[in-house]
Protein backbone atom coordinates (compact mmCIF):
# COMPACT_ATOMS: atom_id res chain seq x y z
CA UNK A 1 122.50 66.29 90.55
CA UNK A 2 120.22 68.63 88.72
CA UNK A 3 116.34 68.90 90.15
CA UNK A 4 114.14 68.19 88.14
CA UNK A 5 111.19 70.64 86.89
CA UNK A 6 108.63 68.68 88.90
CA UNK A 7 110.74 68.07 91.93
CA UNK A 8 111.02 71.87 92.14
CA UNK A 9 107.58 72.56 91.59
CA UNK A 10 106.46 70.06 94.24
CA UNK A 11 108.87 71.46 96.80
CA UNK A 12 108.40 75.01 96.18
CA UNK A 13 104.44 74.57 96.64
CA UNK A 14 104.30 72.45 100.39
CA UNK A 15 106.85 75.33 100.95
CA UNK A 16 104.14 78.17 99.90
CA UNK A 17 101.54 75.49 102.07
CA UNK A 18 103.48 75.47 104.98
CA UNK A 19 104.35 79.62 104.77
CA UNK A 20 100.46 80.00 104.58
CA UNK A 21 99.64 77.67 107.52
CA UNK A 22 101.51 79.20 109.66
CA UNK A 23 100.84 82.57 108.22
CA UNK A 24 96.51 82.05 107.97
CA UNK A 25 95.81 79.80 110.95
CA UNK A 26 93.85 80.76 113.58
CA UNK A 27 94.38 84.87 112.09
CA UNK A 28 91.18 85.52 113.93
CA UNK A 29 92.40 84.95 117.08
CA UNK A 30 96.17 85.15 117.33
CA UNK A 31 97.90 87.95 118.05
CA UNK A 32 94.84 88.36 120.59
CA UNK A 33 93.56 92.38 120.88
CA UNK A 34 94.04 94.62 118.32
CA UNK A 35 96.55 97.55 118.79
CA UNK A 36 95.90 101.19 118.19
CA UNK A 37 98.85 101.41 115.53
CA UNK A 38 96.84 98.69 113.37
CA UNK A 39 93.10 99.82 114.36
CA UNK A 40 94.28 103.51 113.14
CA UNK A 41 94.42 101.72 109.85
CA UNK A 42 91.33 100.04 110.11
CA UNK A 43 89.33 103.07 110.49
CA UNK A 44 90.74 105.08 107.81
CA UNK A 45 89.87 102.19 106.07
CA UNK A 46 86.55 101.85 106.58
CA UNK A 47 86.10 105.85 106.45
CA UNK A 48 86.97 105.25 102.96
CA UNK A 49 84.35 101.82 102.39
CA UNK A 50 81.36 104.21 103.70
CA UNK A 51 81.86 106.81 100.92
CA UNK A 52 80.36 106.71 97.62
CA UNK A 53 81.60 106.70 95.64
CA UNK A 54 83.94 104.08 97.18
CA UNK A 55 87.45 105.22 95.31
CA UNK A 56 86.74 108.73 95.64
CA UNK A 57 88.02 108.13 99.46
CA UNK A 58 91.56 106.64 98.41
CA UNK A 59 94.95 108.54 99.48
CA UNK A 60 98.08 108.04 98.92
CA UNK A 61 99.43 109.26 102.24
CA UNK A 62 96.90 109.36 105.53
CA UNK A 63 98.81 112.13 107.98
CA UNK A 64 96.80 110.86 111.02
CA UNK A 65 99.29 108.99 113.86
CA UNK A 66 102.63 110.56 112.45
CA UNK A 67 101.59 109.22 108.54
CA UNK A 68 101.84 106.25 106.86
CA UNK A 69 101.93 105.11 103.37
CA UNK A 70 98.72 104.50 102.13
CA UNK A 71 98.79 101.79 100.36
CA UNK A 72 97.84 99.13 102.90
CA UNK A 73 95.08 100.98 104.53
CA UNK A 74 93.50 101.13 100.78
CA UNK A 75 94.18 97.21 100.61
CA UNK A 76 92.05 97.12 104.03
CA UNK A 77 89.38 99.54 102.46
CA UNK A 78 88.60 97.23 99.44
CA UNK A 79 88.35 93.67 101.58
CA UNK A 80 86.27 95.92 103.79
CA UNK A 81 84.09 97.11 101.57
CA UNK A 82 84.08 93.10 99.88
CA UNK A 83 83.12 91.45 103.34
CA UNK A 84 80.05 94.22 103.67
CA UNK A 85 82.04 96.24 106.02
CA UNK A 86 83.13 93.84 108.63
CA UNK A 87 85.45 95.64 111.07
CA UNK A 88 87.21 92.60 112.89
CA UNK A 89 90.93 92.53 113.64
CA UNK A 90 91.76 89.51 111.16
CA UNK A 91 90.34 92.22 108.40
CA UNK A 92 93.44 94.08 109.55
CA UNK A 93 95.88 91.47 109.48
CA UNK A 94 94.71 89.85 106.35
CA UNK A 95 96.75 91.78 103.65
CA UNK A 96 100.24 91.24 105.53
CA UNK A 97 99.23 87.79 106.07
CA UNK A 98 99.12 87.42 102.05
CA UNK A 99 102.16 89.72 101.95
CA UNK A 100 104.05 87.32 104.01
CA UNK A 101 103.03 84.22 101.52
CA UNK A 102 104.09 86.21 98.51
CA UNK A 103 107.43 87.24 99.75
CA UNK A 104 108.27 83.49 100.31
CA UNK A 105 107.58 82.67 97.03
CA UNK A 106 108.81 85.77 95.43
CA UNK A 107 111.99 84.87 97.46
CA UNK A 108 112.54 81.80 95.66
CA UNK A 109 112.43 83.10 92.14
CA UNK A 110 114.95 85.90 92.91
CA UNK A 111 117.42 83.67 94.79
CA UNK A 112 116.93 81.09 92.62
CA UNK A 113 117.57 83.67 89.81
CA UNK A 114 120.86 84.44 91.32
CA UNK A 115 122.12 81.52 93.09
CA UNK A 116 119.90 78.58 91.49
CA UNK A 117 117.40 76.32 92.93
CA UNK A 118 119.09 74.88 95.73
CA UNK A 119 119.40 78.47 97.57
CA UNK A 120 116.25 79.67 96.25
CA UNK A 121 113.85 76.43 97.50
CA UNK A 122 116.24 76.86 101.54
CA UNK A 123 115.76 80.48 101.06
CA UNK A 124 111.79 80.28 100.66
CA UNK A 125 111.61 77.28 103.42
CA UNK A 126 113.69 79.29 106.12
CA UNK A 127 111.79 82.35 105.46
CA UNK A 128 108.78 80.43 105.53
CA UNK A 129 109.33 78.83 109.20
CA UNK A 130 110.80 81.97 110.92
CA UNK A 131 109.46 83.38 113.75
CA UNK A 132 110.14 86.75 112.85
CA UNK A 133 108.78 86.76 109.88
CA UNK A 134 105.59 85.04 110.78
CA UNK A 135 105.00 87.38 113.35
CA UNK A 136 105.02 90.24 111.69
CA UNK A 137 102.91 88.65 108.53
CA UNK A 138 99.92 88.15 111.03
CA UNK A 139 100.18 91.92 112.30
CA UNK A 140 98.37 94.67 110.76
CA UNK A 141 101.58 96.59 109.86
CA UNK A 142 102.39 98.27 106.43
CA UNK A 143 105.95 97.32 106.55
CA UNK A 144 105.37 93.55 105.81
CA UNK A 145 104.43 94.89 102.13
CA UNK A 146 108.08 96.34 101.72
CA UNK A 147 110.01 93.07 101.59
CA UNK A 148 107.56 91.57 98.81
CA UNK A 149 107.55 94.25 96.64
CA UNK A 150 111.42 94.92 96.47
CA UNK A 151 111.75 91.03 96.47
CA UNK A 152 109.43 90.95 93.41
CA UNK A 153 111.19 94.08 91.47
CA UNK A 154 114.33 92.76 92.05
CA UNK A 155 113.59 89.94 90.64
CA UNK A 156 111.71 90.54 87.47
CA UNK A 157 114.03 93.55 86.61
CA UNK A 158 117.47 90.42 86.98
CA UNK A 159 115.37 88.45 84.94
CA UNK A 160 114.76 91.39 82.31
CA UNK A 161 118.26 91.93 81.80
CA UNK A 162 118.94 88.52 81.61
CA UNK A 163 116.39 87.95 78.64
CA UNK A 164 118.79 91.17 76.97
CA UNK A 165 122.19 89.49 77.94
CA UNK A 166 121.26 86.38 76.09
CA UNK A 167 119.92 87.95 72.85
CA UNK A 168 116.21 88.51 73.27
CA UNK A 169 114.91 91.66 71.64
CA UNK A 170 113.75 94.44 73.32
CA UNK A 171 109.69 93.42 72.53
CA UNK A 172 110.37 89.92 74.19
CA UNK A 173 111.91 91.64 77.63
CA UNK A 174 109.39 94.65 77.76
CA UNK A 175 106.70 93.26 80.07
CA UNK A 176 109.41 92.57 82.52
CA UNK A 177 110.41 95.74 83.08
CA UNK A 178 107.50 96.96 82.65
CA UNK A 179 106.14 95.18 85.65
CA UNK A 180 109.36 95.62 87.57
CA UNK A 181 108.88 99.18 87.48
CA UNK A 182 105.09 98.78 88.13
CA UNK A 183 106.33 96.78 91.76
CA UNK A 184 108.67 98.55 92.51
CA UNK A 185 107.04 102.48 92.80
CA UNK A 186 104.52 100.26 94.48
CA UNK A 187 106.99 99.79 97.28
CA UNK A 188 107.43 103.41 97.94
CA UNK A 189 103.59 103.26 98.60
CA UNK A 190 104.01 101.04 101.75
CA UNK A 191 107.35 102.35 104.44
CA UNK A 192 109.21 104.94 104.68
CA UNK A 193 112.18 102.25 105.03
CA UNK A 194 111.96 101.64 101.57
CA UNK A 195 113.01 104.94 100.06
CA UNK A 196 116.88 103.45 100.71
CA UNK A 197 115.65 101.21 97.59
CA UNK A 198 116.78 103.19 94.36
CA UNK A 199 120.44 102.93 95.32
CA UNK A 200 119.86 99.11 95.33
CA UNK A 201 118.28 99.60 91.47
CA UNK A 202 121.55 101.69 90.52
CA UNK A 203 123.52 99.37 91.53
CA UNK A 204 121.84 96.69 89.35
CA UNK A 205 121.43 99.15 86.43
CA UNK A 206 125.11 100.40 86.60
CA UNK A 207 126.02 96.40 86.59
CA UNK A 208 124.18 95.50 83.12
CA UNK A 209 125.48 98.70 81.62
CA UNK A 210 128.68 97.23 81.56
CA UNK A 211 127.66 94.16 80.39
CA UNK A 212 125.67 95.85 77.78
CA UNK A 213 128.59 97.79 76.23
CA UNK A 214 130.29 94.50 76.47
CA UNK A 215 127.92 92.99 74.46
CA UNK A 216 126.83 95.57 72.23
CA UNK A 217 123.50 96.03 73.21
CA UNK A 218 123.50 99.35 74.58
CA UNK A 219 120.14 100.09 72.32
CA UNK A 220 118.15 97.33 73.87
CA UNK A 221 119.33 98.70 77.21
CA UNK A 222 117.83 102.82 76.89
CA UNK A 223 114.97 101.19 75.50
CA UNK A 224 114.63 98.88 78.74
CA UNK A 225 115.70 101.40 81.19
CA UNK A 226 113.48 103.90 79.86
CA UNK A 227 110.27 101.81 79.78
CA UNK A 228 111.46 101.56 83.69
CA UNK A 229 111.41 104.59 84.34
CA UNK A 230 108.43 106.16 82.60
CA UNK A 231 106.21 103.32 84.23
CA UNK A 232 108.02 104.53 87.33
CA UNK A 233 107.29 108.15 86.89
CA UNK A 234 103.43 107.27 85.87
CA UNK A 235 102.75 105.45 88.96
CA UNK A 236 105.07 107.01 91.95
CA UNK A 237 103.38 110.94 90.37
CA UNK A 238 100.47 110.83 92.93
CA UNK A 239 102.94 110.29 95.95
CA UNK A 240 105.77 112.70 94.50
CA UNK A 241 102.59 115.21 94.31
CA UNK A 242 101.33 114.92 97.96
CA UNK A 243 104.78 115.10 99.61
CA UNK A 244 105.33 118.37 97.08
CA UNK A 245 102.13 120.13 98.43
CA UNK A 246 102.85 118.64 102.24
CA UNK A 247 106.50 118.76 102.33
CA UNK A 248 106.33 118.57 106.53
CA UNK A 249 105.00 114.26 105.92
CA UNK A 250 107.80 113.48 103.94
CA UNK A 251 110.25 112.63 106.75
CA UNK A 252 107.71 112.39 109.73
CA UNK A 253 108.48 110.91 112.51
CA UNK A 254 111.60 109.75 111.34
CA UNK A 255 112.97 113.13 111.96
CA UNK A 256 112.17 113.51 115.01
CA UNK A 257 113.97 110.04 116.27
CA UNK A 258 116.66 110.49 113.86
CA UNK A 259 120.24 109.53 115.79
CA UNK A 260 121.67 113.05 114.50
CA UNK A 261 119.85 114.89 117.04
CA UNK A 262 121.23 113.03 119.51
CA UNK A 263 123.99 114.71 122.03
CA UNK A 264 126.73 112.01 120.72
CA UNK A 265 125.53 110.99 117.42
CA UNK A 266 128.94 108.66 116.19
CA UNK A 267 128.33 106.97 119.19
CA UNK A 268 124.97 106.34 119.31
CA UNK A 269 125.92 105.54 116.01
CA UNK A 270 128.11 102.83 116.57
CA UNK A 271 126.06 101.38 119.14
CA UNK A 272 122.74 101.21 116.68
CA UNK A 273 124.96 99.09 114.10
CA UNK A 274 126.22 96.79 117.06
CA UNK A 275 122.66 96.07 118.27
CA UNK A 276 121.10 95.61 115.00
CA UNK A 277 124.23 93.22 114.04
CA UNK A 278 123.68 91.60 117.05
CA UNK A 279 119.75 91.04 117.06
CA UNK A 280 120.27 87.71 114.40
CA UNK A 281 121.76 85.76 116.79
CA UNK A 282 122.62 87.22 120.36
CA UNK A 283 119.67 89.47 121.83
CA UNK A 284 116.49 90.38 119.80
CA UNK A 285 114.12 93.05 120.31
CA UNK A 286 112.79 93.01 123.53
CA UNK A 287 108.97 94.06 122.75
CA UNK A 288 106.69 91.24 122.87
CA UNK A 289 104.55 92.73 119.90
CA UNK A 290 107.31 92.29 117.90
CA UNK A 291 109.23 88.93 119.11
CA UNK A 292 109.51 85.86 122.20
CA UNK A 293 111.24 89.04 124.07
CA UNK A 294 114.82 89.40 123.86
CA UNK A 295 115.44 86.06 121.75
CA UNK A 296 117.50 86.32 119.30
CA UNK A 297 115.60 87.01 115.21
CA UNK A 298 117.02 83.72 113.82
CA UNK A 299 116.25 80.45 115.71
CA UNK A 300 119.88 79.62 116.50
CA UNK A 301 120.78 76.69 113.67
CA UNK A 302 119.17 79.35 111.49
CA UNK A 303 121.53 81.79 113.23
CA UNK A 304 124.80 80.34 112.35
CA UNK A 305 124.03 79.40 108.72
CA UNK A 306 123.26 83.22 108.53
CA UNK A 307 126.89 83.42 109.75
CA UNK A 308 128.14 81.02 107.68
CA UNK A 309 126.45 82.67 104.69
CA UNK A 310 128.33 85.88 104.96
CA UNK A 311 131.29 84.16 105.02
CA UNK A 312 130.67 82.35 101.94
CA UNK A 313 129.64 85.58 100.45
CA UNK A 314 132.33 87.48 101.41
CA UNK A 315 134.90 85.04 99.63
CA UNK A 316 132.97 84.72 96.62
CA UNK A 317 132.85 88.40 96.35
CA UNK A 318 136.62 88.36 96.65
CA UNK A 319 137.34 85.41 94.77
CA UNK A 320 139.57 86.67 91.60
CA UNK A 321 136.41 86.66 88.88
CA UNK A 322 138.75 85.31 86.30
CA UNK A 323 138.35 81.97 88.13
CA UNK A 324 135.14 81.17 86.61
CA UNK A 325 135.25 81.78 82.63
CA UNK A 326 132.84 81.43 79.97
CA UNK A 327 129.23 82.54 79.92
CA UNK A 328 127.47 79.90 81.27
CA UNK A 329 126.18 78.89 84.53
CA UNK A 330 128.17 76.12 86.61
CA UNK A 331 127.93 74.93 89.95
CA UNK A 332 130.14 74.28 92.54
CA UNK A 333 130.50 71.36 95.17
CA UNK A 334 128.23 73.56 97.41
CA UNK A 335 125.57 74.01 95.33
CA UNK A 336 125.50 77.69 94.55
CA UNK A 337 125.63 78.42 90.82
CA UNK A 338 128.28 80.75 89.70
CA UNK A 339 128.27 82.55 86.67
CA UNK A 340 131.40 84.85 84.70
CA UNK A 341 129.98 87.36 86.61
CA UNK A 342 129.58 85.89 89.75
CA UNK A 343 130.69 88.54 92.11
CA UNK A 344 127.30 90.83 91.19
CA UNK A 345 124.64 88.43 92.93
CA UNK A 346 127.11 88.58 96.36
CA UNK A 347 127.44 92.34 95.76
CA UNK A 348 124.11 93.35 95.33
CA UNK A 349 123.33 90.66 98.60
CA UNK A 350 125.50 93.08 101.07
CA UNK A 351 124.47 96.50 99.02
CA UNK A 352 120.68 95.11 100.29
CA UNK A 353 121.79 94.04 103.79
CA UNK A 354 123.81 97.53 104.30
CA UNK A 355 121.26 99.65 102.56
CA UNK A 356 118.53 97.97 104.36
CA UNK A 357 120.16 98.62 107.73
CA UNK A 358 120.77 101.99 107.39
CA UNK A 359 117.20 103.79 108.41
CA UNK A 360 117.19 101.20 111.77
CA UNK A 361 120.88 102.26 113.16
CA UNK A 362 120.43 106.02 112.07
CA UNK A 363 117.14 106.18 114.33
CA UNK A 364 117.73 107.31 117.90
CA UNK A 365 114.89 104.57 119.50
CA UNK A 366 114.72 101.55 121.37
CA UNK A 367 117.04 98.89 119.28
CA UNK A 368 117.09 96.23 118.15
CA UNK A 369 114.03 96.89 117.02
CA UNK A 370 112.50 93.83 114.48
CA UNK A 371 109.91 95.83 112.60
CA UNK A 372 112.06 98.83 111.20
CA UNK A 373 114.74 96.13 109.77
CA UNK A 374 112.08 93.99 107.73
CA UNK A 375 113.08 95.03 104.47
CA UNK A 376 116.57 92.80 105.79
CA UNK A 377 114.29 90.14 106.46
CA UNK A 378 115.11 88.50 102.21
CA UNK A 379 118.72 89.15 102.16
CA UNK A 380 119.11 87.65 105.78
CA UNK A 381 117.69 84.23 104.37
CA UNK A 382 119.40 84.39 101.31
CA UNK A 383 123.08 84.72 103.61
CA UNK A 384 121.68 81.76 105.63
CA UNK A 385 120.39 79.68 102.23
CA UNK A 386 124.26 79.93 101.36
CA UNK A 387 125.41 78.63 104.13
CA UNK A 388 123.19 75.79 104.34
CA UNK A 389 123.54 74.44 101.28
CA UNK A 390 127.59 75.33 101.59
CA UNK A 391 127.63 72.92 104.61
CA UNK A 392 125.41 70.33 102.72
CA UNK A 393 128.21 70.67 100.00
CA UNK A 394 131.33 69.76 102.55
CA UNK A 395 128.91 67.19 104.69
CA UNK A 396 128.87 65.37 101.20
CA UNK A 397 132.65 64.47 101.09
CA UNK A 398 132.37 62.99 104.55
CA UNK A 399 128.98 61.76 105.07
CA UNK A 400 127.08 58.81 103.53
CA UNK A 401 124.73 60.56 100.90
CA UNK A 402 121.63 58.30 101.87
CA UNK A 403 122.49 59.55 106.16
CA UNK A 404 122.84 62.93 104.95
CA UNK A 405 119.48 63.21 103.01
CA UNK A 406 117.61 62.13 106.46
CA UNK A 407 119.57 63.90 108.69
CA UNK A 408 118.60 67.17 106.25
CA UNK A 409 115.11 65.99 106.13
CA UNK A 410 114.85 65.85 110.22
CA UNK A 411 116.68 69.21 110.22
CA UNK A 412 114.10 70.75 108.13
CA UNK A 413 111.21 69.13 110.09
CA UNK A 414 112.79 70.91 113.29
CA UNK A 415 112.48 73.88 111.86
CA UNK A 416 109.07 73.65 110.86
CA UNK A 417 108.10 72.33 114.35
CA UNK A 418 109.92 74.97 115.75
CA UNK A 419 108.14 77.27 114.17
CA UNK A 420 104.71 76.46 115.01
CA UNK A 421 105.54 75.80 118.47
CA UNK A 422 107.46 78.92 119.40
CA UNK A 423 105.26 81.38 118.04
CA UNK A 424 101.77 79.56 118.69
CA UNK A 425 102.77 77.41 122.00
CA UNK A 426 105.46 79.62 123.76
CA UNK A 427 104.46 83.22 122.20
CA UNK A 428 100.94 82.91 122.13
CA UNK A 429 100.10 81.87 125.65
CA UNK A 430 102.40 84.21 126.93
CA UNK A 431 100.58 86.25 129.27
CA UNK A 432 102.61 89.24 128.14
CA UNK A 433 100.96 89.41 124.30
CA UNK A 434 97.28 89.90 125.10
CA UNK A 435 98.86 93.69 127.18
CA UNK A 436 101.19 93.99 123.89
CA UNK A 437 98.05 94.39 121.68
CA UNK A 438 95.93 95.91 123.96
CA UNK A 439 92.95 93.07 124.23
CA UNK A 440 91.28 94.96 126.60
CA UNK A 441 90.62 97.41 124.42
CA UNK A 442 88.80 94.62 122.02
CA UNK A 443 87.11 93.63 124.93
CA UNK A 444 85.64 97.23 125.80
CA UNK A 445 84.50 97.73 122.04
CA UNK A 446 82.97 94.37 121.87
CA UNK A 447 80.91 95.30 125.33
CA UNK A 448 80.04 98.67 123.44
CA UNK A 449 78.55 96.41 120.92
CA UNK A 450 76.16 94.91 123.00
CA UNK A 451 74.95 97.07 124.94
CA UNK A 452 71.23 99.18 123.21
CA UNK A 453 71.75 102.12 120.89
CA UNK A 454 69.18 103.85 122.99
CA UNK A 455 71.99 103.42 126.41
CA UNK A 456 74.19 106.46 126.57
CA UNK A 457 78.05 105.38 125.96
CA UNK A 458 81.12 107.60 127.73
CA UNK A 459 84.73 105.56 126.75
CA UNK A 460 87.18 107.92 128.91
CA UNK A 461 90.47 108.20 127.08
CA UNK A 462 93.05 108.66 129.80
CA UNK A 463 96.24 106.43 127.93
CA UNK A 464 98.43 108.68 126.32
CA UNK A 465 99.63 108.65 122.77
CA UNK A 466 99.04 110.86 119.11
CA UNK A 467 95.96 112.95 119.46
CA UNK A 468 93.76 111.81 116.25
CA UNK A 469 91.41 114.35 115.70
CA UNK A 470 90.77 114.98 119.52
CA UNK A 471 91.39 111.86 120.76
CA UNK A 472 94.57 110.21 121.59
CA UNK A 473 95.67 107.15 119.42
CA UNK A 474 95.05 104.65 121.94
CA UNK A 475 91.12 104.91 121.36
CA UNK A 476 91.52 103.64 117.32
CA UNK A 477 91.13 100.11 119.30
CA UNK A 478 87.54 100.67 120.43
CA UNK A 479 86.35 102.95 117.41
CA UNK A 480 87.54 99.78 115.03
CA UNK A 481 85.62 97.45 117.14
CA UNK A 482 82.47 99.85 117.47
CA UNK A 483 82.66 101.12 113.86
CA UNK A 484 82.66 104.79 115.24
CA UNK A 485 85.99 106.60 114.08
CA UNK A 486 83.51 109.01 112.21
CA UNK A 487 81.40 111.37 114.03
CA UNK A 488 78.23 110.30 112.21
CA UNK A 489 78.69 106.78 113.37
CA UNK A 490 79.62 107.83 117.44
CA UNK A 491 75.68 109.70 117.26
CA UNK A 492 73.87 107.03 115.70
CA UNK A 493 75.64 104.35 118.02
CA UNK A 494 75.23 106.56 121.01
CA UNK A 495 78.55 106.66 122.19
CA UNK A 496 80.98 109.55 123.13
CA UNK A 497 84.91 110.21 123.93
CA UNK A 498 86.06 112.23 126.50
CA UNK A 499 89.27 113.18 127.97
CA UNK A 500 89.74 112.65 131.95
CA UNK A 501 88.95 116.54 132.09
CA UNK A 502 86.03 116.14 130.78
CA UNK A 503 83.91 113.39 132.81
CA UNK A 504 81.91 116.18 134.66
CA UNK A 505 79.83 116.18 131.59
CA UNK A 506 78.73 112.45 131.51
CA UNK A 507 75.07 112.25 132.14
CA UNK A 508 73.42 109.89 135.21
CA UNK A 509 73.12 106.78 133.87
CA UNK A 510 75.38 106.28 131.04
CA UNK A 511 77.38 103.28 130.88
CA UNK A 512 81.02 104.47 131.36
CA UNK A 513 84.32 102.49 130.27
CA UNK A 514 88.29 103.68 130.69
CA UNK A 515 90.82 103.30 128.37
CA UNK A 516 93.92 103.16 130.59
């Protein structure tokens, strides 16, 4: 039975409640510390809110710590520069927090768009309660914004050709791909993962080409295609530009861990795609910044609908298409809407998983590793939404309707207790997450803070990591917390960095702390 409008709309928002409890609560305090890879982006960020004038100090591309994107260390800059320059971790962690909410609902519209309601409410509500996901939605991290933007693009550019498919006129579909192609350049603004993207866009493109010569409106689709693409020339130009004049950032680090260097590169091959396969549901990634170490990504019910999923996929995608005729959507005992085209959605589903998957087994480091194989993160719970509501679908020839509702109900409860308790019971008091996120750091910067301008400050850097102008990376923690990344600031606040080498030089007196 169809949902209703309301029903959906009441679901879909104590889903979006739920994904921001869990995403927003206690932010100030958990993950505890703040670590260096996150407090590097903090202090380009408020480099940029102490310049006027404030937008003149935007980039595209900051090359400090092997470069990043710049687009979330700009979204950092402006709540900065809102709050009156507040430099506290939760600052930091505040934009992929909001990523994470968006990307829940975002991933309802698209699998709704392609599978109906039923998958797209599961979808949003297992993306919503997973641990890996949550995680990595309360880190500062600029990967989190990858997910939501493809997820968006994806979406709105389906729906645009849609609109075509059923007889709109170009005018009418316009703003969709208009935005689409607004989102999507976005993306390339945020990982370096994402650049596997536009083959996922050809794919969708090549698809409604066909259907456009089979319905004769190959007009409507230049017209759409190229509003795409000049939107997406306008606003990817500045980034295309940078990497043009500082061709040497454009792979980064990823060159240097790439798997072809490697003495045995088809093996090491091989074994990348066997640990990332097996990080859903066998043995996760073992850092506790990243995950409850070593469990597997999917909580284990979650797990085997993921398994399910891909079966159900796979035989839809194999399924002879002339099985479902006509133009119009129907839907199956399980619950999935099919359309005469059904095979695309399932298509385009492994195209993302496979595309998505191929920067994390190509990279010769430490695997499974959960933060290079977010942009997986909406196709994995789109494979699980399948098989969940494929299993609702058979449980409903065999089991009482009313017993079934209840025992889906308690199921879903689970794994919204589940979720709260692993990550802020079991993860969070783990004694191993404070030394993940380097608290102690926090802890020197906030005893900086207190002490008298007039007191003469040494912090000895002797951890190892990128030097950043002088210093190695490990010292972004303490120049967040102090508000001294920039010269200017260190004088006026009195304090100093020094490598081991140099301690010799600190003055009788001073008050003297050790990164180590």
């Amino acid at each position: 039975m169809p949902m209703s409008r309301r029903t959906i709309f009441l679901l879909l928002t104590t889903i979006v409640i739920l994904a921001s409890f869990l995403r927003l609560f206690h932010l100030a305090a958990i993950p505890p510390g703040l670590y260096p890879d996150e407090a590097m982006d903090g202090n380009n960020a408020l480099e940029i809110a102490h310049r006027e004038p404030f937008l003149s100090g935007l980039k595209v591309f900051y090359p400090e710590n092997n470069g990043r994107e710049g687009l979330y260390v700009n979204v950092v800059a402006v709540l900065i520069k809102l709050s009156g320059g507040i430099h506290e971790p939760w600052i930091v962690r505040l934009p992929a927090a909001i990523s994470g909410i968006l990307t829940v609902l975002g991933l309802y519209f698209l699998a709704a768009e392609l599978f109906g309601n039923q998958v797209g409410l599961l979808a949003a509500f297992l993306l919503a309660t997973s641990f890996w996901h949550i995680n990595f939605s309360r880190i500062g991290f600029r990967a989190i914004m990858a997910p939501l933007f493809l997820t968006w693009a994806l979406y709105i550019l389906i729906k645009g050709f849609k609109k075509l498919e059923n007889g709109a006129p170009f005018w009418h579909a316009a703003p969709l791909f208009l935005t689409a192609g607004i989102l999507w350049a976005l993306g390339f603004y945020t990982y370096i993962a994402y650049r596997v993207t536009p083959a996922l866009i050809l794919l969708i493109f090549a698809f409604y080409w066909i259907e456009a010569r089979k319905g004769s409106w190959q007009r409507q689709y230049f017209l759409s295609a190229a509003t795409f693409g000049a939107v997406l020339a306008v606003v990817a130009a500045p980034l295309v530009h940078y990497f043009r004049r500082n061709p040497g950032t454009f792979l980064g680090r990823a060159s240097q861990i790439s798997v072809f260097s490697a003495p045995a590169p088809l093996r090491d091959l091989a074994r990348n795609t066997w640990k990332t396969l097996a990080m859903f549901d066998f043995q996760g990634d073992a850092n506790w910044r990243h995950n409850l170490s070593g469990r597997p990504e999917l909580f284990w019910p979650v797990g085997i609908l993921f398994l399910l999923g891909i079966v159900v996929a796979f035989r839809a995608l194999v399924r002879n298409s002339s099985k479902s005729a006509g133009s119009h959507a129907r839907k199956r005992a399980d619950g999935i809407d099919a359309t005469a085209h059904s095979r695309f959605p399932f298509a385009l589903l492994f195209a993302w998983f496979l595309l998505a998957m191929l920067p994390v087994v190509i990279s010769d480091d430490i695997l499974p590793h959960a933060l290079r194989c977010l942009l997986m993160i909406p196709c994995v719970f789109i494979f699980a939404a399948l098989g969940g509501c494929a299993l609702y679908g058979w449980l409903r020839k065999i089991v009482d309707a009313r017993w079934l509702k209840v025992g889906a109900f308690m199921f879903l409860g689970l794994l919204a207790f589940e979720a709260y308790h692993a990550y802020f019971i079991v993860w969070a008091r783990n004694p191993n997450v404070p030394e993940a996120f380097n608290a102690d750091y926090v802890v020197i910067g906030r005893e900086l803070n207190a002490l008298p301008a007039a007191t003469p400050k040494y912090v000895v850097v002797d951890a190892a990591g990128v030097v950043v102008r002088g210093t190695p990376v490990p010292a972004q923690t303490v120049m967040f917390i102090t508000d001294t990344y920039e010269p200017e600031e260190q004088a006026a606040k009195n304090i100093h960095y020094v490598l081991p080498n140099d301690q010799g030089g600190i003055p009788v007196g001073a008050a003297v702390f050790h990164l180590r």
